[in-house]
Protein backbone atom coordinates (compact mmCIF):
# COMPACT_ATOMS: atom_id res chain seq x y z
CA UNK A 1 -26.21 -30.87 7.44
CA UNK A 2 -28.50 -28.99 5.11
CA UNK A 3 -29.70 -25.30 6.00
CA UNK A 4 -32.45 -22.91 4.16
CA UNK A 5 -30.24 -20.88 2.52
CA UNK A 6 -31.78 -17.71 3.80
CA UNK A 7 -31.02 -19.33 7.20
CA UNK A 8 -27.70 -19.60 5.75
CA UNK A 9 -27.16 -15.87 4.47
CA UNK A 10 -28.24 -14.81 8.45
CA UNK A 11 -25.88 -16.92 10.18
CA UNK A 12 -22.86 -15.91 7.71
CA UNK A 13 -23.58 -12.21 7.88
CA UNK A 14 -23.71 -12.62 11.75
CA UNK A 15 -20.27 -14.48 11.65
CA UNK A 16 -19.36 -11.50 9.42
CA UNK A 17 -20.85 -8.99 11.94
CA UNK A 18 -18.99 -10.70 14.55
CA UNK A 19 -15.90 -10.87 12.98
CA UNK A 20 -16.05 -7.33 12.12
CA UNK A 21 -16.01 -6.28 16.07
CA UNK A 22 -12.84 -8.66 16.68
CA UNK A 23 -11.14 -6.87 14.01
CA UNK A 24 -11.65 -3.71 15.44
CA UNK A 25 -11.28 -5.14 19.23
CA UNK A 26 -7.75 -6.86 17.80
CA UNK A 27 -5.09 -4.98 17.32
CA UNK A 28 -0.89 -5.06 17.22
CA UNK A 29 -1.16 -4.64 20.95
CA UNK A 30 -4.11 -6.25 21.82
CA UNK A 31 -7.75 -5.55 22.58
CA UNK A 32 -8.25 -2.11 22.33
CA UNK A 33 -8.41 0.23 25.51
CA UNK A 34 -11.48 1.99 25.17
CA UNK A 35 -11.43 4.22 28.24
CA UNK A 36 -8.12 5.72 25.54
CA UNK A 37 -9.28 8.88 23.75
CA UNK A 38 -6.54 8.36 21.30
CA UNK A 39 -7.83 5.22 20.49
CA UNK A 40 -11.33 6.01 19.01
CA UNK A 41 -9.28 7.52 16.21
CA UNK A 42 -7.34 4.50 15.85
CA UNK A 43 -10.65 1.99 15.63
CA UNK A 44 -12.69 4.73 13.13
CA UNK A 45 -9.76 5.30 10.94
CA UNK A 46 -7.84 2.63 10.69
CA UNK A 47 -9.00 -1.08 12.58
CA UNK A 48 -12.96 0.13 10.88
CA UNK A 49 -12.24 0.02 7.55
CA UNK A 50 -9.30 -2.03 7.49
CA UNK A 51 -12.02 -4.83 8.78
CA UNK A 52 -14.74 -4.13 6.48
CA UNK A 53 -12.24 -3.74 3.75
CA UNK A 54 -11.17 -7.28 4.22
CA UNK A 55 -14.76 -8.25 4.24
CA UNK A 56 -15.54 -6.83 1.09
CA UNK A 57 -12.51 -8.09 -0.30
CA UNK A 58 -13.31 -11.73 0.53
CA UNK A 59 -17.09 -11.13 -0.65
CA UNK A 60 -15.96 -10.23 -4.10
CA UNK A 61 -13.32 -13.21 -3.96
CA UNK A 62 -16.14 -15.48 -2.97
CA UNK A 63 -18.51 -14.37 -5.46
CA UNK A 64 -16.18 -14.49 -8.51
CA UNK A 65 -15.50 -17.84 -7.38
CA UNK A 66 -19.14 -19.17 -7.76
CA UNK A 67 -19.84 -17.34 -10.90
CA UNK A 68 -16.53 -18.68 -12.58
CA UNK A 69 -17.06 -21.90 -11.52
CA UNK A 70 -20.50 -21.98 -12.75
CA UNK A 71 -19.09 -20.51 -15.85
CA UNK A 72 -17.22 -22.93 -16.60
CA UNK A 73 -19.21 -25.91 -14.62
CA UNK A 74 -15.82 -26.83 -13.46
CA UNK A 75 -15.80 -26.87 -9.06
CA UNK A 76 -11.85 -25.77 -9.15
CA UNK A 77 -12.15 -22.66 -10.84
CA UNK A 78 -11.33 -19.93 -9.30
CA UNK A 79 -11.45 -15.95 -9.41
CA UNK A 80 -7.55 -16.09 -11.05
CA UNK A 81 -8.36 -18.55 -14.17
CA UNK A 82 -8.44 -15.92 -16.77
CA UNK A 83 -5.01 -14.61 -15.86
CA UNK A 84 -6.53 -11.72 -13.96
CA UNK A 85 -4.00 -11.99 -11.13
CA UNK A 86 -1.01 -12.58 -13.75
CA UNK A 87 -1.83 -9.41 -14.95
CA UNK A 88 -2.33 -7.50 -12.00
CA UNK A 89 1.26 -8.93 -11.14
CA UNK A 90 2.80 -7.77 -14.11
CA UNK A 91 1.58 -4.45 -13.70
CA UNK A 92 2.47 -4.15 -10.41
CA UNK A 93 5.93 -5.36 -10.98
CA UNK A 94 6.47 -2.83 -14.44
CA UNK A 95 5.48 -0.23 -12.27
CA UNK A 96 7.43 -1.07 -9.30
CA UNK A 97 10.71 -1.35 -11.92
CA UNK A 98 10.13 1.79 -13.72
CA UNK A 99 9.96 4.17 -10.55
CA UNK A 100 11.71 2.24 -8.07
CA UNK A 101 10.99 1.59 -4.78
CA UNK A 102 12.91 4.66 -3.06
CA UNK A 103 11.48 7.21 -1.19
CA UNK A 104 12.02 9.82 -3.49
CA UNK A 105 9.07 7.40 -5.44
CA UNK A 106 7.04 7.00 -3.09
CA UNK A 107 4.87 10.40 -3.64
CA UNK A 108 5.03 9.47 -7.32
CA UNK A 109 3.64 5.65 -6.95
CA UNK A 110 0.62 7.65 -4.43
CA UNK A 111 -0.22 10.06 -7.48
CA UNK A 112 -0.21 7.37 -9.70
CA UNK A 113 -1.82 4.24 -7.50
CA UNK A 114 -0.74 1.14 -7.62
CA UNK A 115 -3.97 -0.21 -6.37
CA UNK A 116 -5.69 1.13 -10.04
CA UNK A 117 -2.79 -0.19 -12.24
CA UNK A 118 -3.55 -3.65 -10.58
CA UNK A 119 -7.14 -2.83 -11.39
CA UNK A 120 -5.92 -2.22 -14.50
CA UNK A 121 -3.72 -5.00 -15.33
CA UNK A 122 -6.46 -7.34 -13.97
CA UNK A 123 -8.87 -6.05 -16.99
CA UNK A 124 -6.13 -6.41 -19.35
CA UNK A 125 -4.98 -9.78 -18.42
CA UNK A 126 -8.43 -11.02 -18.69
CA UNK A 127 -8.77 -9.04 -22.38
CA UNK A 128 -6.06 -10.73 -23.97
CA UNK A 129 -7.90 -14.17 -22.29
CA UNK A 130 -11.08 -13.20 -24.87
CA UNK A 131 -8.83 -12.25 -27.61
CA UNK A 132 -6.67 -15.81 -28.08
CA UNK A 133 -10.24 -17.11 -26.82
CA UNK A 134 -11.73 -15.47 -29.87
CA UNK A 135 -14.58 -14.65 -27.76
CA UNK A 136 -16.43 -16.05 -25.33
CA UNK A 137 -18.46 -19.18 -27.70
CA UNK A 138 -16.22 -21.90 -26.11
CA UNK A 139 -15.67 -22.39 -22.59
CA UNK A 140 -12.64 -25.01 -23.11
CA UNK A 141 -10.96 -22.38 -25.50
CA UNK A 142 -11.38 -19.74 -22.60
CA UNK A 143 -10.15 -22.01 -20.12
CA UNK A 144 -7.21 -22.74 -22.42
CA UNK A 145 -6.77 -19.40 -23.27
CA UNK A 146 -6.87 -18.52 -19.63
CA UNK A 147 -3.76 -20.62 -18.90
CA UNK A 148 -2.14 -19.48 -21.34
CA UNK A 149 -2.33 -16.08 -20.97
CA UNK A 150 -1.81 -16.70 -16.65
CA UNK A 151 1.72 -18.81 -17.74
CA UNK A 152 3.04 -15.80 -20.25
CA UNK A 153 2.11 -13.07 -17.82
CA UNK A 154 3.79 -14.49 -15.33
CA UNK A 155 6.64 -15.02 -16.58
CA UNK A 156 7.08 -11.91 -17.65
CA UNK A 157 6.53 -11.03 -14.15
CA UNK A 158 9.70 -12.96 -13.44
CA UNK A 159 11.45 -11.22 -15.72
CA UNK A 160 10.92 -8.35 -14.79
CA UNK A 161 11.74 -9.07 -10.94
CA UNK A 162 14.70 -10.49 -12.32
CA UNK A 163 16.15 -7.46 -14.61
CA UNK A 164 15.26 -5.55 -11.16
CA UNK A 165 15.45 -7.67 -8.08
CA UNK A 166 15.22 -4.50 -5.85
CA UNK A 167 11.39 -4.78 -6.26
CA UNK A 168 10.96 -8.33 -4.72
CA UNK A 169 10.58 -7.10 -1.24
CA UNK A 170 8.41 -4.63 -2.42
CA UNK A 171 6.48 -7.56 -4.38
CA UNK A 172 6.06 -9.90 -1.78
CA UNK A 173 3.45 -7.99 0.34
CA UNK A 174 1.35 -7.72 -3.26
CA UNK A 175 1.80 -11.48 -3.33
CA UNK A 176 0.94 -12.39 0.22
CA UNK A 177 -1.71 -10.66 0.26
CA UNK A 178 -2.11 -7.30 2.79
CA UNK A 179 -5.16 -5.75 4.23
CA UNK A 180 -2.62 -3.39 6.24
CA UNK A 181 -3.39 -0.54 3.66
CA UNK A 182 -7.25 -0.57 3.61
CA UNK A 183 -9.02 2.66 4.32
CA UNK A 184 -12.47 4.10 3.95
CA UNK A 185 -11.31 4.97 0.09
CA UNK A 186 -10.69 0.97 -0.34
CA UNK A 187 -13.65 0.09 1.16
CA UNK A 188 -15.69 2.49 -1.05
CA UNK A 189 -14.54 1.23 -4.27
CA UNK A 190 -14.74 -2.31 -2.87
CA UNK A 191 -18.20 -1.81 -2.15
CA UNK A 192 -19.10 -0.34 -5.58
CA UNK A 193 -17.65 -2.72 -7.31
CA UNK A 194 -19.33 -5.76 -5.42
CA UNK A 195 -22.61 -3.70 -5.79
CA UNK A 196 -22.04 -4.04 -9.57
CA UNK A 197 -20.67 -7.23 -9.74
CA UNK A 198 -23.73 -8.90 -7.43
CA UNK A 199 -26.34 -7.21 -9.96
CA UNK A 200 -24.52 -8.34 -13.04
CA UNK A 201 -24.53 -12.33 -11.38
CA UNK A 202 -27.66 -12.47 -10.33
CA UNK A 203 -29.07 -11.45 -13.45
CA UNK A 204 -26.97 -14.00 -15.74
CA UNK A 205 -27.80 -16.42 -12.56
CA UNK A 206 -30.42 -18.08 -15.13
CA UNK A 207 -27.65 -18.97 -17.77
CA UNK A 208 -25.43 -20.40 -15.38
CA UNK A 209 -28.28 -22.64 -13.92
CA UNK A 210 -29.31 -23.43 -17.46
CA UNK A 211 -25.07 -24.22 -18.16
CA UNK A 212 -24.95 -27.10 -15.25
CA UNK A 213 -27.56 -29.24 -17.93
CA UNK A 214 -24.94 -28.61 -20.87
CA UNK A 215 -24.53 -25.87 -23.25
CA UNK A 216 -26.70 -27.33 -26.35
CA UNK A 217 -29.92 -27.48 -23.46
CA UNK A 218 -28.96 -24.21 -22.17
CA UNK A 219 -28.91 -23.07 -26.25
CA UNK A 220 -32.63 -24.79 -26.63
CA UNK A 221 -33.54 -22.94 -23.64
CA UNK A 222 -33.37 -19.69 -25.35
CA UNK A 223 -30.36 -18.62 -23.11
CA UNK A 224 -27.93 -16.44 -25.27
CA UNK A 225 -24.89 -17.82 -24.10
CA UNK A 226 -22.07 -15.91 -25.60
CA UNK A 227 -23.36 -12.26 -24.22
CA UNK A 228 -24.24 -14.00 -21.10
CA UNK A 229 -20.60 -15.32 -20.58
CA UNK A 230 -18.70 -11.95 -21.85
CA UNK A 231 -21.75 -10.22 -18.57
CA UNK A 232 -20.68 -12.80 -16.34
CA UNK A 233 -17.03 -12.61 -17.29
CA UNK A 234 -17.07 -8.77 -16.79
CA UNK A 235 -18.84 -9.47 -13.46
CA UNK A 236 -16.16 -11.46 -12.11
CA UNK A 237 -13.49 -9.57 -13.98
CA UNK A 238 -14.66 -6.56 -12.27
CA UNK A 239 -14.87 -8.22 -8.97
CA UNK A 240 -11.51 -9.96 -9.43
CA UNK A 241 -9.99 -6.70 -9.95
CA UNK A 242 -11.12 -4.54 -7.10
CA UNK A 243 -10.53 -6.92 -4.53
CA UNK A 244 -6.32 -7.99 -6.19
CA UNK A 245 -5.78 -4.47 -6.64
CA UNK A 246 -6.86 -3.34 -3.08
CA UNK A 247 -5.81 -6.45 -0.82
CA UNK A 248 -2.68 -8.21 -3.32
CA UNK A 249 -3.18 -12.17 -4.70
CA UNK A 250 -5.41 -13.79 -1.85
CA UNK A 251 -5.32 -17.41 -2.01
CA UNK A 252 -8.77 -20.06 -1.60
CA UNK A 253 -10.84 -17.64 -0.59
CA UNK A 254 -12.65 -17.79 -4.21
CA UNK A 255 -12.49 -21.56 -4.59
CA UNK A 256 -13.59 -22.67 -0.92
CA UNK A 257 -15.94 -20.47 -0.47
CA UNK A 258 -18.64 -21.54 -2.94
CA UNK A 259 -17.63 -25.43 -1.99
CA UNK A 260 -18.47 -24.11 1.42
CA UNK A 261 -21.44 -22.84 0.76
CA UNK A 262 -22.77 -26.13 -1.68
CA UNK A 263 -21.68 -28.37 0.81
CA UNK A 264 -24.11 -26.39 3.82
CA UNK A 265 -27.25 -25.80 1.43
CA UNK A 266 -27.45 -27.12 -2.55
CA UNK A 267 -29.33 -24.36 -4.40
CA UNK A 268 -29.70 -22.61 -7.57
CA UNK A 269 -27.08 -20.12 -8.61
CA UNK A 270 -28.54 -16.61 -7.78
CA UNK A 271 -28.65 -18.03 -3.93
CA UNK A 272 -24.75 -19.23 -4.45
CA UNK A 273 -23.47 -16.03 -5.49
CA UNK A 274 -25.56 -14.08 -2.69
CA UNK A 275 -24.18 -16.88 -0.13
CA UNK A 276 -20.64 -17.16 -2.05
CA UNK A 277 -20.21 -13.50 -1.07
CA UNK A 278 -21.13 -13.74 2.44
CA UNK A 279 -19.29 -17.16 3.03
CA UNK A 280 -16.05 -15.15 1.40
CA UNK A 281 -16.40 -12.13 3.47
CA UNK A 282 -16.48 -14.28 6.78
CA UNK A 283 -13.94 -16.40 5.85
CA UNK A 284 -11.04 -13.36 4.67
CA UNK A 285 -11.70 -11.25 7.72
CA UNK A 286 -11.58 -14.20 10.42
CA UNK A 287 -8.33 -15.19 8.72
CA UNK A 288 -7.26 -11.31 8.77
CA UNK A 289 -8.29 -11.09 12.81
CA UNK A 290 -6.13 -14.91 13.25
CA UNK A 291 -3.55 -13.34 11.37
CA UNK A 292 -2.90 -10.28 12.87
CA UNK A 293 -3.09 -12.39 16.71
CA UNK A 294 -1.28 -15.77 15.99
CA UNK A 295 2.49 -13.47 16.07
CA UNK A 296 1.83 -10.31 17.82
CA UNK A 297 2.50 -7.62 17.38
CA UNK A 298 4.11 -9.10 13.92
CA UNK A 299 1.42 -9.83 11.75
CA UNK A 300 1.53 -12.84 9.39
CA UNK A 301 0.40 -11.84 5.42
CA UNK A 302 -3.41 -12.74 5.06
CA UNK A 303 -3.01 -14.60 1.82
CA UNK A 304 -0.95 -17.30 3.90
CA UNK A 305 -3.40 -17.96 6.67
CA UNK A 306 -6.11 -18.09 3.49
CA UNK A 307 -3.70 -20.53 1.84
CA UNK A 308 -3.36 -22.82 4.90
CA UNK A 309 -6.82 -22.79 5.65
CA UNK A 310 -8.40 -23.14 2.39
CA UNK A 311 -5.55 -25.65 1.68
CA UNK A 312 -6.74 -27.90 4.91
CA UNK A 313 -10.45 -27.65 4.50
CA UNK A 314 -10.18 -29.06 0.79
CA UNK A 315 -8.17 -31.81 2.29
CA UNK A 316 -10.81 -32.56 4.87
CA UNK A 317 -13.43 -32.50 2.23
CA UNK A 318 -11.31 -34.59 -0.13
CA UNK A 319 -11.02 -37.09 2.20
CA UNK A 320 -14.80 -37.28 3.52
CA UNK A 321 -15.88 -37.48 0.18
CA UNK A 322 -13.36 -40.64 -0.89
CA UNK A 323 -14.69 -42.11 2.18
CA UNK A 324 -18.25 -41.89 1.42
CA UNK A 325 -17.11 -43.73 -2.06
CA UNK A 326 -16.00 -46.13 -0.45
């Protein structure tokens, strides 16, 4: 099945619009009661955002997975390739070690925010990417570089967790992935950021379309490749980083969204990050909405439900496709 892709972008935001009103309907209790007067309070300050947090945080997941896979004209990239989460990890887990996890902490982790040392640590993991990289000239020296940096960082994640093991529990919801914690705040910096981000993509969206026909046509096109890259880098960098630091390590989201959206409607790469970023927002908040239903009033982390999802529809599509060879 093939769809227009502005078609397309109108049925995902309406999937998005839908799932937005189950995430506020949905709670730990149920649907909401709204003959309650207590409970406008609860959907406007906490089930609101929380949902269009998770939105935002699966549209910037989505499109950092279409413009690093176009990057790198590789379709299993993903938004974590240039050890972005690895560092957000790290820095999550240094910080986590050096104040503890106590209460008598817990005032000083809310002065200094965990969320922006992830946002940190997701810059600087992706900085020390360029640097081995030398740059951004070679895409198979960034990719190496990327692995590279993602296998160090994490093991010094390890490290750390083991010199303090208190901080695993603590860890795990960072891992997992948690929408729990989004507020209007989240959701502003979310949006910025995706605001940014989307500009920044679809203006290197020429260079990556020019990329798919190799980098020596691309050259002879007049593209300027290196800046382009270290744009689109930042652009995904940036993206990357609000969503890990806000929402924790959520899996698939960034790599089945763009397959999602190639699969519906083949197009040029200024459509697939718009449609990347819708696709990704649909597909984190109905996975948010299953996951707080499936065990309640226990809610089951978000990053799982992404991981078994994503995990089965790349199976599916495996399959179809080695049937098709045949």
């Amino acid at each position: 099945m093939t769809l227009r892709p502005g078609l397309l972008l109108t049925l995902l935001l309406a999937i998005g619009l839908l799932c937005v009103l189950a995430g506020v309907g949905v709670g730990s209790t149920g649907w909401a009661d709204l003959h309650d007067e207590g409970m406008a309070v609860v959907l406007w300050e906490i089930r609101l955002p929380r949902s269009l947090g998770a939105w935002w945080a699966g549209a910037l997941l989505g499109m950092a997975g279409a413009i690093s896979q176009g990057l790198f004209r590789n379709p299993l990239a993903d938004p974590y390739l240039l050890g972005s989460a690895a560092g957000a990890e790290l820095a999550v887990a240094i910080t986590l070690a050096l104040t503890g996890v106590s209460a008598q902490n817990a005032s000083l982790l809310a002065q200094v925010g965990l969320t922006g040392l992830a946002f940190v640590g997701t810059l600087v993991g992706v900085g020390l990417t360029l640097i081995l990289a030398r740059g951004a000239e070679q895409s198979l020296r960034l990719l190496l570089a990327g692995v590279v940096v993602g296998v160090v960082l994490n093991a010094l994640t390890n490290l750390v967790a083991l010199w303090t093991p208190d901080i695993l529990r603590a860890m795990q919801s960072f891992l997992l992935g948690n929408t729990g914690l989004l507020g209007w705040n989240s959701v502003g910096v979310m949006a910025a950021s995706g605001v940014v981000a989307l500009a920044i993509g679809l203006l290197g969206s020429p260079a990556l379309d020019a990329l798919t026909l190799g980098e020596a046509t691309a050259t002879s096109l007049g593209m300027r490749l290196p800046l382009a890259r270290l744009l689109l880098i930042f652009a995904f960098a940036m993206a990357t980083g609000a969503a890990v630091a806000q929402t924790g390590v959520i899996a698939f989201v960034g790599l089945a969204a763009p397959h999602l959206v190639r699969t519906l409607c083949p197009m040029l790469h200024g459509w697939l990050i718009l449609l990347s970023a819708a696709a990704g927002g649909a597909l984190l908040l109905a996975a948010d909405v299953l996951a707080r239903a499936l065990i309640r009033p226990q809610e089951l982390p978000v990053g799982l439900v992404t991981a078994l999802l994503g995990g089965a529809y790349l199976t599916v599509l495996m399959h179809r496709r080695g049937a098709v060879r045949r």
